[in-house]
PDB file of N, CA and C in Angstrom:
ATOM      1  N   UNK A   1      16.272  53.569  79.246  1.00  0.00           N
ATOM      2  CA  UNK A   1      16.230  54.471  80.361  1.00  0.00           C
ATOM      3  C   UNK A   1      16.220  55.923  79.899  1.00  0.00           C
ATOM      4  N   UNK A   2      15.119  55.878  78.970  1.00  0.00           N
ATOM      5  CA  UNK A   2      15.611  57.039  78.095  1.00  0.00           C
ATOM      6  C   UNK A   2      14.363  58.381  79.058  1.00  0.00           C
ATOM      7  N   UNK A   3      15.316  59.223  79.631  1.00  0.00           N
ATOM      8  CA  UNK A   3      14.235  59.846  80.350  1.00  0.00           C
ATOM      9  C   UNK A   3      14.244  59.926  81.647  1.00  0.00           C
ATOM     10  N   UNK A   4      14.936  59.314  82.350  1.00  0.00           N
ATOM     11  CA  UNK A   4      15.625  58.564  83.273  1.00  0.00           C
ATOM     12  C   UNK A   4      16.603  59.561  84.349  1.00  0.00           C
ATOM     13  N   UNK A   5      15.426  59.742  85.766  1.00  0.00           N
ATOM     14  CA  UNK A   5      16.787  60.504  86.307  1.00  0.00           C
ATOM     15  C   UNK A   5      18.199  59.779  86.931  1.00  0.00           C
ATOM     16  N   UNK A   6      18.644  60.699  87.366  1.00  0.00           N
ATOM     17  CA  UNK A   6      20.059  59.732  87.497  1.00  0.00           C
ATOM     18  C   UNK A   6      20.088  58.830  88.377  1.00  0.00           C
ATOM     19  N   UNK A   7      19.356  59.299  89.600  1.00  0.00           N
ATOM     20  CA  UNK A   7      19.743  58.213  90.985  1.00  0.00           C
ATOM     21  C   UNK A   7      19.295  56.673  90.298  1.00  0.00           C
ATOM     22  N   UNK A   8      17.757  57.096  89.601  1.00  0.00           N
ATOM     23  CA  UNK A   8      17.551  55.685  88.977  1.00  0.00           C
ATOM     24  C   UNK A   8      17.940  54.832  88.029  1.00  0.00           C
ATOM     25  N   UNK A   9      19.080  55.568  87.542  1.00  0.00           N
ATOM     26  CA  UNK A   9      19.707  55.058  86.088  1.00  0.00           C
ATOM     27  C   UNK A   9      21.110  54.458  86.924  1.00  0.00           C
ATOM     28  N   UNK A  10      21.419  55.134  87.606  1.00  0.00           N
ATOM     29  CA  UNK A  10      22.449  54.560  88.858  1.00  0.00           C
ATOM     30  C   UNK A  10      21.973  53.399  89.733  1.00  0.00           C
ATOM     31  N   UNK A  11      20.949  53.490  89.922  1.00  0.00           N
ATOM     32  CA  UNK A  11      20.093  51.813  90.817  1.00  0.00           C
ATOM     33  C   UNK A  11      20.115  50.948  89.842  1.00  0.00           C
ATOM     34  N   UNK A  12      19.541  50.890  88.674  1.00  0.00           N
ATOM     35  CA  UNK A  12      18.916  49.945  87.619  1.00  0.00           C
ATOM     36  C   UNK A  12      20.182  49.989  87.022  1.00  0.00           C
ATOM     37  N   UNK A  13      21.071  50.581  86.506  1.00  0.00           N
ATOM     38  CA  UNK A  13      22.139  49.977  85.443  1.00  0.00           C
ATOM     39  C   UNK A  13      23.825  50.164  86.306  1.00  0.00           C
ATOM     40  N   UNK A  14      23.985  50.736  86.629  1.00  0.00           N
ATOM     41  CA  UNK A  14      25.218  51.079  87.545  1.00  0.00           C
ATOM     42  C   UNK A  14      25.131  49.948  88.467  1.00  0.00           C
ATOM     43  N   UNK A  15      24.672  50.028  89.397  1.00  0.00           N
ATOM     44  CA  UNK A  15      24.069  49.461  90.596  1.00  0.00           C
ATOM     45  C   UNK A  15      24.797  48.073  90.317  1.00  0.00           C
ATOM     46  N   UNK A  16      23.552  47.170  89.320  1.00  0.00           N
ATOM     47  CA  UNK A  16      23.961  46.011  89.095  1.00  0.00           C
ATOM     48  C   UNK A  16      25.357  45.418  88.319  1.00  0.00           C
ATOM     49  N   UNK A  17      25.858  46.408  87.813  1.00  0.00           N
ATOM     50  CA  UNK A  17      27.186  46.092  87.592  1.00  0.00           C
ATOM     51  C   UNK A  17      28.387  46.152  87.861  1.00  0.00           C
ATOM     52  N   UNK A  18      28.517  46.895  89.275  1.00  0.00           N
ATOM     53  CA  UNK A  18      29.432  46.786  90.066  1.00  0.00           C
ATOM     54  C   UNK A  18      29.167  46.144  91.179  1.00  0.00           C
ATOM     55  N   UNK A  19      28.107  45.464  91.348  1.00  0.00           N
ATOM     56  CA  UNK A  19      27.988  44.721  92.867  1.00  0.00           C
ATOM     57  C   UNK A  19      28.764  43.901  93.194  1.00  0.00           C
ATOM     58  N   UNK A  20      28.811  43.026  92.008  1.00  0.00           N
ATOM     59  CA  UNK A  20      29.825  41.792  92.299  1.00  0.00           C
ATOM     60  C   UNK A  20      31.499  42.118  92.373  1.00  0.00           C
ATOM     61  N   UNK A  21      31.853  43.439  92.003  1.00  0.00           N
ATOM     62  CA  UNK A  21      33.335  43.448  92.052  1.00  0.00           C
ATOM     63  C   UNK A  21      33.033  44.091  93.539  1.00  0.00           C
ATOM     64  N   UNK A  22      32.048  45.253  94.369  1.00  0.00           N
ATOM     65  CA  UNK A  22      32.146  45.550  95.229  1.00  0.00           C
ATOM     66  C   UNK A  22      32.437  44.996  96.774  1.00  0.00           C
ATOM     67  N   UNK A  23      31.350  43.976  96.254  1.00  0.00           N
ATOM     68  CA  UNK A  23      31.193  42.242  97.521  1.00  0.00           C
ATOM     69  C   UNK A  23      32.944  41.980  97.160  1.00  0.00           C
ATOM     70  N   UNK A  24      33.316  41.183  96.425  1.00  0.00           N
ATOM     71  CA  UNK A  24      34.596  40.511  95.948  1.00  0.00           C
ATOM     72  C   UNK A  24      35.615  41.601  96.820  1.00  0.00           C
ATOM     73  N   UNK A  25      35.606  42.842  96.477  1.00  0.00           N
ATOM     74  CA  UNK A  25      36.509  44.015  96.933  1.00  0.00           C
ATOM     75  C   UNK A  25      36.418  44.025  98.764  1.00  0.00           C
ATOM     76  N   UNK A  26      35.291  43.806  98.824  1.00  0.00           N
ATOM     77  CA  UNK A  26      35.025  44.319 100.596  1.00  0.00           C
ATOM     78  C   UNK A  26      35.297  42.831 101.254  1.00  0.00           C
ATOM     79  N   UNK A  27      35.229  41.770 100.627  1.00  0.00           N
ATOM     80  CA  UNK A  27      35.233  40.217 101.098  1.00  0.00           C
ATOM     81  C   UNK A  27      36.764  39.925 101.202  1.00  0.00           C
ATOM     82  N   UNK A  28      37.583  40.405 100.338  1.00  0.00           N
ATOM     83  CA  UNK A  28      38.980  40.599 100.236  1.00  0.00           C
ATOM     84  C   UNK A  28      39.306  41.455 101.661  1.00  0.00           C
ATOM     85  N   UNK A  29      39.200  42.732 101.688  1.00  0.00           N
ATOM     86  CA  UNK A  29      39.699  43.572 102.760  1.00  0.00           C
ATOM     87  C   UNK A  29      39.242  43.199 104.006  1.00  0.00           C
ATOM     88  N   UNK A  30      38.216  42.341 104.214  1.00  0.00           N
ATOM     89  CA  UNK A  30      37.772  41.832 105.562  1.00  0.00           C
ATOM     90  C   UNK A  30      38.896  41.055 105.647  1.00  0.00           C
ATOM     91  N   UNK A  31      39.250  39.948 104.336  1.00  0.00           N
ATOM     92  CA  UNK A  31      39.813  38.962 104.973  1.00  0.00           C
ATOM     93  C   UNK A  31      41.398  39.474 105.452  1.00  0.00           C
ATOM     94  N   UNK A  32      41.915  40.533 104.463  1.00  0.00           N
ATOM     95  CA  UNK A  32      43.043  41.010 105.211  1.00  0.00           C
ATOM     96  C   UNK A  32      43.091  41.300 106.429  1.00  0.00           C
ATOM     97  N   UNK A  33      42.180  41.993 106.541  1.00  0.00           N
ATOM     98  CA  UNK A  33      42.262  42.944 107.563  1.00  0.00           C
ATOM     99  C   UNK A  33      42.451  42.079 109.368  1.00  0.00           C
ATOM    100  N   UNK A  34      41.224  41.139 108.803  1.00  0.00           N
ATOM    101  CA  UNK A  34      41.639  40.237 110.075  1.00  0.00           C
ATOM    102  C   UNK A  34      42.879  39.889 109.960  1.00  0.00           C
ATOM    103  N   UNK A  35      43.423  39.007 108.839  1.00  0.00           N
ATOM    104  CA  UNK A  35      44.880  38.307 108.797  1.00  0.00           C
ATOM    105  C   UNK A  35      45.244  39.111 109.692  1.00  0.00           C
ATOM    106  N   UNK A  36      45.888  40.816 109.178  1.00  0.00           N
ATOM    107  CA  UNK A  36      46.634  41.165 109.849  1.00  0.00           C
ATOM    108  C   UNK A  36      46.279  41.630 111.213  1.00  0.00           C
ATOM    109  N   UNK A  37      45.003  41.739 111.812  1.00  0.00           N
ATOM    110  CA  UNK A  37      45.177  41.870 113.116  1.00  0.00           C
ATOM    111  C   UNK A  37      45.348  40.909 114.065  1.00  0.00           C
ATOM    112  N   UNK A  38      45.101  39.869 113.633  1.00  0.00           N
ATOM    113  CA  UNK A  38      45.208  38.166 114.640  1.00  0.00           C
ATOM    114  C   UNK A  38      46.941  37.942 114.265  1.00  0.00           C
ATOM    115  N   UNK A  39      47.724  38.324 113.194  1.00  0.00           N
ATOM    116  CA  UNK A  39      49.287  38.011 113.105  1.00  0.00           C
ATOM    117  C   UNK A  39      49.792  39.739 114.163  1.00  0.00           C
ATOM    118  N   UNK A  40      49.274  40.642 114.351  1.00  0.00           N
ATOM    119  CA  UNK A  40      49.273  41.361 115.086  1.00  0.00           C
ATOM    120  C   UNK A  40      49.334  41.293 116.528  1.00  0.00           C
ATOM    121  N   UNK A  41      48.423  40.881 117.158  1.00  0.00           N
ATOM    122  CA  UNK A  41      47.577  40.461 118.326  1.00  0.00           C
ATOM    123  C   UNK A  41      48.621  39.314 118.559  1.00  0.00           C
ATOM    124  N   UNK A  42      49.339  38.374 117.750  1.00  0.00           N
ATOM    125  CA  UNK A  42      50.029  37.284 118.075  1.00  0.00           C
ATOM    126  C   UNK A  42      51.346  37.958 118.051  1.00  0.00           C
ATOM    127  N   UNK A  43      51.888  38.574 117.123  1.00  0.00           N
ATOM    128  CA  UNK A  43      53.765  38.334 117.030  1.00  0.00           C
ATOM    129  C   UNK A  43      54.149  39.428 117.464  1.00  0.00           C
ATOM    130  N   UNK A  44      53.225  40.667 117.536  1.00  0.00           N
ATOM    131  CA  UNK A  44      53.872  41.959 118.454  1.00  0.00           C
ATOM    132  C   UNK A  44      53.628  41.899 119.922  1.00  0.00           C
ATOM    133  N   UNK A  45      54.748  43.122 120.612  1.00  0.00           N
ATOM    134  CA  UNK A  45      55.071  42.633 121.440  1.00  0.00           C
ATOM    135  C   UNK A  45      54.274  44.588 122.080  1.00  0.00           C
ATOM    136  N   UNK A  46      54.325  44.613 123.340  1.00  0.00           N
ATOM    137  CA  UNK A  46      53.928  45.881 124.556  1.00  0.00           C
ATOM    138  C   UNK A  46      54.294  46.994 123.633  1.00  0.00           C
ATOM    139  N   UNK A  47      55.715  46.824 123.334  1.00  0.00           N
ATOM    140  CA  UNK A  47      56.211  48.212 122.704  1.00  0.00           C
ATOM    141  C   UNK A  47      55.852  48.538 121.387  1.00  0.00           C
ATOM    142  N   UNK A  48      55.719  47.230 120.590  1.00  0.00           N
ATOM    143  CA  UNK A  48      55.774  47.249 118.795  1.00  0.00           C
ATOM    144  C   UNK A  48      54.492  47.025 118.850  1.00  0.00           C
ATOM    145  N   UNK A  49      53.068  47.859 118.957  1.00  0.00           N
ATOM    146  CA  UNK A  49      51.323  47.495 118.755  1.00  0.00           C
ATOM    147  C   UNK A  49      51.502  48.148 117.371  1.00  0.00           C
ATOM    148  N   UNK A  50      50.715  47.501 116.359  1.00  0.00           N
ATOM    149  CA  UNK A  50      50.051  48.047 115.291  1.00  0.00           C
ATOM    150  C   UNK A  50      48.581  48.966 115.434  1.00  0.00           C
ATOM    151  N   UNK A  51      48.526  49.568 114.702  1.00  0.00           N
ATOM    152  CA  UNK A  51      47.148  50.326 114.911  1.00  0.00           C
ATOM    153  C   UNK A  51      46.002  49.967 115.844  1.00  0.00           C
ATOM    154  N   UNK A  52      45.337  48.731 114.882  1.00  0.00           N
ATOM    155  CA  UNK A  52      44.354  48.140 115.140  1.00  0.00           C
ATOM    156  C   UNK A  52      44.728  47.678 116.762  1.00  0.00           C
ATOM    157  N   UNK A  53      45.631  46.948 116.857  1.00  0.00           N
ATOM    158  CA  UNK A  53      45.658  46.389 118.406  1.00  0.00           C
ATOM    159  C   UNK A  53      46.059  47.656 119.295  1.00  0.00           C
ATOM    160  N   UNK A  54      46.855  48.790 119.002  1.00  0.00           N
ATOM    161  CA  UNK A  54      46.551  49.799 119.953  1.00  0.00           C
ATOM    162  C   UNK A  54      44.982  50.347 120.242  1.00  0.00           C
ATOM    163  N   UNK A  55      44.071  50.357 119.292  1.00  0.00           N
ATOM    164  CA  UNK A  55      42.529  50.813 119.450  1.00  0.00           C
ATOM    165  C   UNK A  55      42.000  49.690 120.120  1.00  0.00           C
ATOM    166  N   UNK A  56      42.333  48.863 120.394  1.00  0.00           N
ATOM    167  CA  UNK A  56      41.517  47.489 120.734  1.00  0.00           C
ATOM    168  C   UNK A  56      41.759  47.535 122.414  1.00  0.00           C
ATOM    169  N   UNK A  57      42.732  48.127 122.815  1.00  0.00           N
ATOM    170  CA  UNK A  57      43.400  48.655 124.294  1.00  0.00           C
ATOM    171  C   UNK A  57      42.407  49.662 124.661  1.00  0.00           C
ATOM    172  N   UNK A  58      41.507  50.255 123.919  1.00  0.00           N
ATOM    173  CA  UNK A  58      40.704  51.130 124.261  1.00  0.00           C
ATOM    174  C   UNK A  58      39.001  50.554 125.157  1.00  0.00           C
ATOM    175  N   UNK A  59      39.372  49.383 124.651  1.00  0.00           N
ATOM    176  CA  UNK A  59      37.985  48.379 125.044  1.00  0.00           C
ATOM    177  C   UNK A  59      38.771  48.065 126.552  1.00  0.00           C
ATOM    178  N   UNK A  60      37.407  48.168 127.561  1.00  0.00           N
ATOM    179  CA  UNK A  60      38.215  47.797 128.888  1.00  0.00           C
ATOM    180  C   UNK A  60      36.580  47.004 129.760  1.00  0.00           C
ATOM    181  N   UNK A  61      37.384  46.455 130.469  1.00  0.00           N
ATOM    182  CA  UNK A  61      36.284  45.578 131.377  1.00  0.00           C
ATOM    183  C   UNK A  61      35.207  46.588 132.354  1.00  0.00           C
ATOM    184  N   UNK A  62      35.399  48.142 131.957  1.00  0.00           N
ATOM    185  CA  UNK A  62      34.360  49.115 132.435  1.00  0.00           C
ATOM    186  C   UNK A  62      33.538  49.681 131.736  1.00  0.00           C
ATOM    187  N   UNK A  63      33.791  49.101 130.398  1.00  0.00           N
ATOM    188  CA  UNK A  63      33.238  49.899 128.869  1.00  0.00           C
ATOM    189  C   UNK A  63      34.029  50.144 127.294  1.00  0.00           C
ATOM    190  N   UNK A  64      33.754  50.843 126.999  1.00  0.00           N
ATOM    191  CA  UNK A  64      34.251  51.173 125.756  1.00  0.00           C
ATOM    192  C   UNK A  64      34.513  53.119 125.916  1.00  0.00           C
ATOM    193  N   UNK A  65      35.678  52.988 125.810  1.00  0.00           N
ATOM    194  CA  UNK A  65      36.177  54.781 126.045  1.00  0.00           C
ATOM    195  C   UNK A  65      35.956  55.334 124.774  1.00  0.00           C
ATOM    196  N   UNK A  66      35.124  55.671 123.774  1.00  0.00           N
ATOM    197  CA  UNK A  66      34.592  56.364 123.090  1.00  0.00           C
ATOM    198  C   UNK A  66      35.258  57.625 122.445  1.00  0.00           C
ATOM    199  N   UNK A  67      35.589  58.198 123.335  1.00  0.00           N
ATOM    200  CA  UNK A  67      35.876  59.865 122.610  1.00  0.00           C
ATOM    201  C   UNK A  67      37.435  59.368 121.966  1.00  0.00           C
ATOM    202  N   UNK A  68      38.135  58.132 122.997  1.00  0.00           N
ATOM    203  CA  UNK A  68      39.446  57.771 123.267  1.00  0.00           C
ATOM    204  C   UNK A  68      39.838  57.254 121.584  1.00  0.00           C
ATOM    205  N   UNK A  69      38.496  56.000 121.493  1.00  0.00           N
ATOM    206  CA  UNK A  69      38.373  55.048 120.403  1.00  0.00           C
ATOM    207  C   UNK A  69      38.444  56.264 119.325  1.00  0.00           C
ATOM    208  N   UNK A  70      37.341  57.038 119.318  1.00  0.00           N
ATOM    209  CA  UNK A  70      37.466  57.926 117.959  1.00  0.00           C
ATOM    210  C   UNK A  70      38.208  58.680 117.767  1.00  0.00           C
ATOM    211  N   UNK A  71      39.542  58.827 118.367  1.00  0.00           N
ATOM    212  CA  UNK A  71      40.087  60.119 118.178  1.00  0.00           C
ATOM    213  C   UNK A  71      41.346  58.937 117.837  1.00  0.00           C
ATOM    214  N   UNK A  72      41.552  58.091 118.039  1.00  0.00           N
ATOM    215  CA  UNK A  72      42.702  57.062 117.308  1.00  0.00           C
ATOM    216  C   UNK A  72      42.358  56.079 116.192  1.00  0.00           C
ATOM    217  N   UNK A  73      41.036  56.052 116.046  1.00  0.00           N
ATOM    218  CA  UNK A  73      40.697  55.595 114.379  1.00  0.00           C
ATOM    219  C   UNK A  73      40.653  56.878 113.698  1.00  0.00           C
ATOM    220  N   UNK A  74      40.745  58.034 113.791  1.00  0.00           N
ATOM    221  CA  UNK A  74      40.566  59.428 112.919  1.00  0.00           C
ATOM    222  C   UNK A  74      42.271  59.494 112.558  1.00  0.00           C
ATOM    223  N   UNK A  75      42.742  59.568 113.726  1.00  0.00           N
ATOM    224  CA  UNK A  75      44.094  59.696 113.244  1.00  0.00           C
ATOM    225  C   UNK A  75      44.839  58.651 112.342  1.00  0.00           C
ATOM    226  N   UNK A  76      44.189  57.323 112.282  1.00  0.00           N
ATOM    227  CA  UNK A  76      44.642  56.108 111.779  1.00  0.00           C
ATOM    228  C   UNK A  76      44.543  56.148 110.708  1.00  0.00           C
ATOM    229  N   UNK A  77      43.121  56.924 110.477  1.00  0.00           N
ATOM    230  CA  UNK A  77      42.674  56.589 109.003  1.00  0.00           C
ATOM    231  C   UNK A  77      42.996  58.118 107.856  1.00  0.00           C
ATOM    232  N   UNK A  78      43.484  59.657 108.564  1.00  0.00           N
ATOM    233  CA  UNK A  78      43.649  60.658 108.506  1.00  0.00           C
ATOM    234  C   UNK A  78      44.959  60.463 107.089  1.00  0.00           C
ATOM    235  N   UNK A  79      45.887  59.438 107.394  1.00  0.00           N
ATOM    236  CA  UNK A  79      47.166  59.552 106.452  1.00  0.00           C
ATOM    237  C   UNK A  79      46.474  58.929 105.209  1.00  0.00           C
ATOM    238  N   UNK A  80      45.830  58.270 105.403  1.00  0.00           N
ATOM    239  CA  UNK A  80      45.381  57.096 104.069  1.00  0.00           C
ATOM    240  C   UNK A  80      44.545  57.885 103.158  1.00  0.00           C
ATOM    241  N   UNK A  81      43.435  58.693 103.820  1.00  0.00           N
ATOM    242  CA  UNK A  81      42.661  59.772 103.244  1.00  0.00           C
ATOM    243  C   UNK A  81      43.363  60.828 102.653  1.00  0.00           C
ATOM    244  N   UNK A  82      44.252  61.124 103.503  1.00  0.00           N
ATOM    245  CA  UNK A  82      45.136  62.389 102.693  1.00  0.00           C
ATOM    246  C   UNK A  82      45.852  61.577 101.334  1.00  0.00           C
ATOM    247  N   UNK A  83      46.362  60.962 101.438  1.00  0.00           N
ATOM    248  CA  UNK A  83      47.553  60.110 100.686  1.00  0.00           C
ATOM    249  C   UNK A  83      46.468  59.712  99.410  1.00  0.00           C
ATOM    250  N   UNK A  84      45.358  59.366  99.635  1.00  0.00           N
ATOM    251  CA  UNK A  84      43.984  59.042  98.310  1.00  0.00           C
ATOM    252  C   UNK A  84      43.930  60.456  98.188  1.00  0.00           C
ATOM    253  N   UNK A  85      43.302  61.407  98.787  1.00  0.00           N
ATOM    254  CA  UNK A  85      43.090  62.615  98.364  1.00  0.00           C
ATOM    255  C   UNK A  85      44.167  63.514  97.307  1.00  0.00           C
ATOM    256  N   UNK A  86      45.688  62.918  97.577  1.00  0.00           N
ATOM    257  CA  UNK A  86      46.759  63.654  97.020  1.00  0.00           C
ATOM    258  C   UNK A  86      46.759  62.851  95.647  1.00  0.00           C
ATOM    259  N   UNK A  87      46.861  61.547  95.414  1.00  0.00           N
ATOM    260  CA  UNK A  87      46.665  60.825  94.365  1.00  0.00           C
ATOM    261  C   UNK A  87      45.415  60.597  93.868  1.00  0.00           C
ATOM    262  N   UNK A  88      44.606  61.259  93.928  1.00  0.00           N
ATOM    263  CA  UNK A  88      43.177  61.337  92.967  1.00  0.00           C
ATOM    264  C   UNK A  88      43.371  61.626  91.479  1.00  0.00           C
ATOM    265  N   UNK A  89      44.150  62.737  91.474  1.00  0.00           N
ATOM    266  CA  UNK A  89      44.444  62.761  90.004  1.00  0.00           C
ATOM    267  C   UNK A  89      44.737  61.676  89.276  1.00  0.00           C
ATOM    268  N   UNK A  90      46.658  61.094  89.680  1.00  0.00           N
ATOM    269  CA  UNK A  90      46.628  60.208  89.039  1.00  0.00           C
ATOM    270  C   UNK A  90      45.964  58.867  88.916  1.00  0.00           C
ATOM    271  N   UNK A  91      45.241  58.520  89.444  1.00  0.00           N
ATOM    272  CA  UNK A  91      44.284  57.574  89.764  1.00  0.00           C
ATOM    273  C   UNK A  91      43.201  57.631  88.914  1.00  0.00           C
ATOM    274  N   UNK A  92      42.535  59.101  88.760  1.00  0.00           N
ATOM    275  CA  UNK A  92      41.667  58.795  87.871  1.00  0.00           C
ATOM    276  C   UNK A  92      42.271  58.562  86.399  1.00  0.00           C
ATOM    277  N   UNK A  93      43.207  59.187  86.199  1.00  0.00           N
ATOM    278  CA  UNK A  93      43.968  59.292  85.098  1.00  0.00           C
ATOM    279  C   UNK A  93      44.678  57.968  84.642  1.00  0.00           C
ATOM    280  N   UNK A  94      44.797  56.714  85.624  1.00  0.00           N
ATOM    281  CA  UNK A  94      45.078  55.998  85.073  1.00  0.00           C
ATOM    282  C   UNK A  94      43.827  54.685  85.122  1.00  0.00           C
ATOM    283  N   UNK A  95      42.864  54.848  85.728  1.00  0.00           N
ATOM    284  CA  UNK A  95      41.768  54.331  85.472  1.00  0.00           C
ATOM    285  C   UNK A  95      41.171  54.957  83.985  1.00  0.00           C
ATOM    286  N   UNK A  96      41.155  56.310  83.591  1.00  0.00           N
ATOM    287  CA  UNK A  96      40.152  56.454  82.570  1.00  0.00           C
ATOM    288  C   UNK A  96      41.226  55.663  81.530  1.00  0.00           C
ATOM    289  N   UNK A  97      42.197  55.860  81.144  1.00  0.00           N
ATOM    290  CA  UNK A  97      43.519  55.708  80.245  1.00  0.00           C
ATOM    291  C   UNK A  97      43.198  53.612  80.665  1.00  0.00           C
ATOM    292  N   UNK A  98      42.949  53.129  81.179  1.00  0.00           N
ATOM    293  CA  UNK A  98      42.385  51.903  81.039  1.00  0.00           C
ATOM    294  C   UNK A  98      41.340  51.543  79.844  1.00  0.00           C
ATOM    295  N   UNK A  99      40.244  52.796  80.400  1.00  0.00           N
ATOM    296  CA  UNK A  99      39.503  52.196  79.900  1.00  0.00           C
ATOM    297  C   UNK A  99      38.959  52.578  77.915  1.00  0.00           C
ATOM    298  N   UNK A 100      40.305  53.156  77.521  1.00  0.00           N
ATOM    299  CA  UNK A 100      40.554  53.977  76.192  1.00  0.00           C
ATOM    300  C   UNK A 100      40.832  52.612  75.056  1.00  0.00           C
ATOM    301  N   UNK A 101      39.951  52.586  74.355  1.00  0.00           N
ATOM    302  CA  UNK A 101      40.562  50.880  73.235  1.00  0.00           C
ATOM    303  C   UNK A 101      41.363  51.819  71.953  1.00  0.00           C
TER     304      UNK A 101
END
């Protein structure tokens, strides 16, 4: 790939070698993710909603409230982003320090 701009050196060699941990990674978090909203949806109660089943209250037999829905997945997802954003450092730092023989 000698010569090689990047996007295509990223398709042809990158690309194919993280696909399979990516699928594996996203096939995992689906399956959590349901777990926990169907043990959600089942063992909490009016007062105790988890995230997901409070946004799901947003779906109604007149539609889907929209501005409602996005403004409580932003906030949902707002701590997790910050909280990755604050630990980037050490994160990369202990990914590169992995990969040191």
């Amino acid at each position: 790939l000698d010569g090689a701009s990047t996007w295509r050196s990223v398709r042809e060699v990158i690309l194919p070698l993280v696909s399979p941990g990516i699928a594996a990674t996203a096939l995992i978090c689906v399956i959590f993710a349901w777990n926990e909203f169907f043990f959600a949806v089942s063992l909490t109660a009016v007062q105790a909603q988890t995230m997901p089943v409070y946004m799901v209250g947003f779906i109604a037999g007149q539609g889907l409230y929209w501005a409602k829905l996005c403004a409580a997945a932003t906030m949902a997802a707002l701590p997790v982003i910050l909280a990755g954003w604050l630990a980037q450092n050490k994160l990369v730092r202990g990914l590169s320090f992995g990969a040191i023989k």
